[in-house]
C-alpha atoms as a PDB file:
ATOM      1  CA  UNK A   1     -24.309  12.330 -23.146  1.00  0.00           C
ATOM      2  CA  UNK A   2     -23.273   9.009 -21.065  1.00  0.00           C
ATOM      3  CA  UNK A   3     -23.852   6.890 -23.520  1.00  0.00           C
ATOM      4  CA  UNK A   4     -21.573   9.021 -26.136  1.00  0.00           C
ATOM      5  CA  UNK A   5     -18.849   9.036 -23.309  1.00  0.00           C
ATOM      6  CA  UNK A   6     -18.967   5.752 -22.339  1.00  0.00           C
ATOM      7  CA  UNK A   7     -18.658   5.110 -26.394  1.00  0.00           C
ATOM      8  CA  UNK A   8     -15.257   7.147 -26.810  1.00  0.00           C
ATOM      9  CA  UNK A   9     -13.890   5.615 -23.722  1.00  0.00           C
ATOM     10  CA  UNK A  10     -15.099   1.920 -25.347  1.00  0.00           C
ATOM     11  CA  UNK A  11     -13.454   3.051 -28.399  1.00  0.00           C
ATOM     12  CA  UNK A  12     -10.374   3.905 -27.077  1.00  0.00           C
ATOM     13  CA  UNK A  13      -9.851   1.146 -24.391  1.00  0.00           C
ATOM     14  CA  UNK A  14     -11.392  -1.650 -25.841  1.00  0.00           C
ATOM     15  CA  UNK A  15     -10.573  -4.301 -22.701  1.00  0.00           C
ATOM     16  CA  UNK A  16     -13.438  -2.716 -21.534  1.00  0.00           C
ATOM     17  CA  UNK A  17     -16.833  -4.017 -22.137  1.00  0.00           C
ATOM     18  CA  UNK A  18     -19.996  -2.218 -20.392  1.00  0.00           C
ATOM     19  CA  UNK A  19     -22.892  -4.121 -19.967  1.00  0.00           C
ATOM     20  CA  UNK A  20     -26.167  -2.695 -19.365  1.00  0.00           C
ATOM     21  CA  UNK A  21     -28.102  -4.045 -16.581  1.00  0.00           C
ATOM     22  CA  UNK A  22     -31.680  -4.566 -15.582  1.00  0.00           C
ATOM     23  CA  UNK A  23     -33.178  -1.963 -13.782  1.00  0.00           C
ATOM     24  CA  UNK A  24     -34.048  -2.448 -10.022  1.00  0.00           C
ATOM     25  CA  UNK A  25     -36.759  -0.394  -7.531  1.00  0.00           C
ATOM     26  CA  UNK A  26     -35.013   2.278  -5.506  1.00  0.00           C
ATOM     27  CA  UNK A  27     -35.682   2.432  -2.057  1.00  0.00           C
ATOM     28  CA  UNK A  28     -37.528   4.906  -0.766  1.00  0.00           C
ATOM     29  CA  UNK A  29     -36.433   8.791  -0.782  1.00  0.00           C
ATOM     30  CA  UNK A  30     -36.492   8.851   3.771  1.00  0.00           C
ATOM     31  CA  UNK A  31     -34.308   5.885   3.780  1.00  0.00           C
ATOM     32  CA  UNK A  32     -31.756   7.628   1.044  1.00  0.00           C
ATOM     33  CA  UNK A  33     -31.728  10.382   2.969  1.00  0.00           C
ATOM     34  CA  UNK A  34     -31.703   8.696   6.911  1.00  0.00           C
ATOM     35  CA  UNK A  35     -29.166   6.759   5.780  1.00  0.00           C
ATOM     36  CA  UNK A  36     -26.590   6.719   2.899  1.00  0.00           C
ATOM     37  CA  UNK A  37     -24.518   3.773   3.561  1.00  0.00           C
ATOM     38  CA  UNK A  38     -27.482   1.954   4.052  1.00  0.00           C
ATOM     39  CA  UNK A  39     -28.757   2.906   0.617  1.00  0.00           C
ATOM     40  CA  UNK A  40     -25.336   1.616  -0.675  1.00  0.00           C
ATOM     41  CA  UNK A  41     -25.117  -1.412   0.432  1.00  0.00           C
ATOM     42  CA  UNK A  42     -29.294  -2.217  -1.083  1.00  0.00           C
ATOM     43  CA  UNK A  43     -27.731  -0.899  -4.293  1.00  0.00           C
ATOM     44  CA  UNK A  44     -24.978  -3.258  -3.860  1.00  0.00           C
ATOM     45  CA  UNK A  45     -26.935  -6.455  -2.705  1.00  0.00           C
ATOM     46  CA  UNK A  46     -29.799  -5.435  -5.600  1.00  0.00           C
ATOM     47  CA  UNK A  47     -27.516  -5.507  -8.303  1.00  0.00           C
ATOM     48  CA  UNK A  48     -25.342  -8.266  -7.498  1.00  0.00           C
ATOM     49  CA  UNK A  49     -27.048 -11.256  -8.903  1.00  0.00           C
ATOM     50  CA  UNK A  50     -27.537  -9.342 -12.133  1.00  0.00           C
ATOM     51  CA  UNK A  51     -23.448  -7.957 -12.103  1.00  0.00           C
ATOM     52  CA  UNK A  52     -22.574 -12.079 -11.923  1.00  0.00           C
ATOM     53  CA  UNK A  53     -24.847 -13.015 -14.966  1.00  0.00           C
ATOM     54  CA  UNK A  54     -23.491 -10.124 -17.082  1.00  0.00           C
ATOM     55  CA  UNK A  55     -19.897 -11.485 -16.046  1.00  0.00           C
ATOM     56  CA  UNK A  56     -20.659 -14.952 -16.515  1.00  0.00           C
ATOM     57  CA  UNK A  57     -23.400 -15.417 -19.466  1.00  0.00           C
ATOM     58  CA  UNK A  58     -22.514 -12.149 -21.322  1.00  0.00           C
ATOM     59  CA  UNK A  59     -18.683 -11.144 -20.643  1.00  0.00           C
ATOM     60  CA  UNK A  60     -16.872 -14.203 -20.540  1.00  0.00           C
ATOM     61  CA  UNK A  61     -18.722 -15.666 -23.132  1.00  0.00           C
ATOM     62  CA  UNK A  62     -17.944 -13.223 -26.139  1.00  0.00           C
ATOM     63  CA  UNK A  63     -14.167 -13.546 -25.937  1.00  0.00           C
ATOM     64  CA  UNK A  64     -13.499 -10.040 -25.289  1.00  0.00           C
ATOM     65  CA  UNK A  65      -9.715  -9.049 -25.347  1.00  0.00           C
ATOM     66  CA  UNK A  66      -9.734  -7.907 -22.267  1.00  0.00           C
ATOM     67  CA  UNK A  67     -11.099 -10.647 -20.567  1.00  0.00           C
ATOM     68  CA  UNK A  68      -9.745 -14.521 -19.999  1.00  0.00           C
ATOM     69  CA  UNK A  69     -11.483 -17.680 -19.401  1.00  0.00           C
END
């Protein structure tokens, strides 16, 4: 169902490019739970070196539209 959303909205605003992204280990459950914004920011700081090698090896090299280099 994401995926079929995330084509229409593609489709119909094509300066947007999603990139999928490796996955990453979740911290445990308790610490979700003890803390929220502390889960947020490991979800942040987890994904962040693989957010700036989509941008930079992926996005900015196929010319996208949307996108200038």
């Amino acid at each position: 169902m994401l995926r079929h959303m995330l084509r229409n909205f593609n489709a119909s605003h094509p300066e947007f490019q999603f990139l999928g992204l490796p996955s990453v280990t979740p911290p445990p459950l308790e610490d979700v739970l003890a803390c929220p914004e502390h889960f947020v920011s490991i979800f942040v700081a987890d994904h962040r070196d693989h957010v700036k090698d989509a941008i930079f090896n992926d996005a900015l090299s196929n010319k996208s539209p949307g996108l200038k280099s």
